[in-house]
Protein backbone atom coordinates (compact mmCIF):
# COMPACT_ATOMS: atom_id res chain seq x y z
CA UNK A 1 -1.99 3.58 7.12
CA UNK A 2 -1.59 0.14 8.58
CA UNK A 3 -4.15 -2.58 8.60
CA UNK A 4 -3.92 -5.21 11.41
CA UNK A 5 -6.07 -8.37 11.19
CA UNK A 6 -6.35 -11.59 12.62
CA UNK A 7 -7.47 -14.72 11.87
CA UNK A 8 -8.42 -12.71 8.08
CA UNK A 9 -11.11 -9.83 10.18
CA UNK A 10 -9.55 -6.84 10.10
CA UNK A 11 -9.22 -5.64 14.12
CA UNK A 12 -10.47 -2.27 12.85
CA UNK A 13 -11.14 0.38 15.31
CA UNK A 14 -9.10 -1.25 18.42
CA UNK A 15 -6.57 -2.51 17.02
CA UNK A 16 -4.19 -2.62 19.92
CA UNK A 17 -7.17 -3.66 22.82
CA UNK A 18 -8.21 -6.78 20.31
CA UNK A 19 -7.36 -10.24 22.29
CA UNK A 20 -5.58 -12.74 20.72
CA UNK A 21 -5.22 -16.35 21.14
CA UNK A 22 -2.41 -18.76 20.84
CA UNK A 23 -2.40 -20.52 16.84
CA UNK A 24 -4.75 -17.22 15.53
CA UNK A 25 -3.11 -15.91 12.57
CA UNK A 26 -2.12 -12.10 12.57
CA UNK A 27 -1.96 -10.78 9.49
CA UNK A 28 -0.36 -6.52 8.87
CA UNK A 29 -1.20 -4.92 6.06
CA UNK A 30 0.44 -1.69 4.39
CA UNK A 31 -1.92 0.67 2.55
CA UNK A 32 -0.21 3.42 0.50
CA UNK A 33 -2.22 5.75 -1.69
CA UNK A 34 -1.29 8.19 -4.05
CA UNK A 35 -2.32 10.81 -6.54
């Protein structure tokens, strides 16, 4: 599972359709779980 967020908001559900301006910060975040 990846995490994608910008400007610290996570982009969460449309990632990929999320606009993004010039000097926003993009941030990607791995989650791994286990058990």
């Amino acid at each position: 599972y990846v995490d994608i967020y910008v400007n610290l908001e996570s982009s969460y559900p449309e990632e990929l359709a999320k606009p993004v301006m010039d000097g926003d910060k993009l941030s990607v975040t791995l989650m791994i779980a286990g058990g």
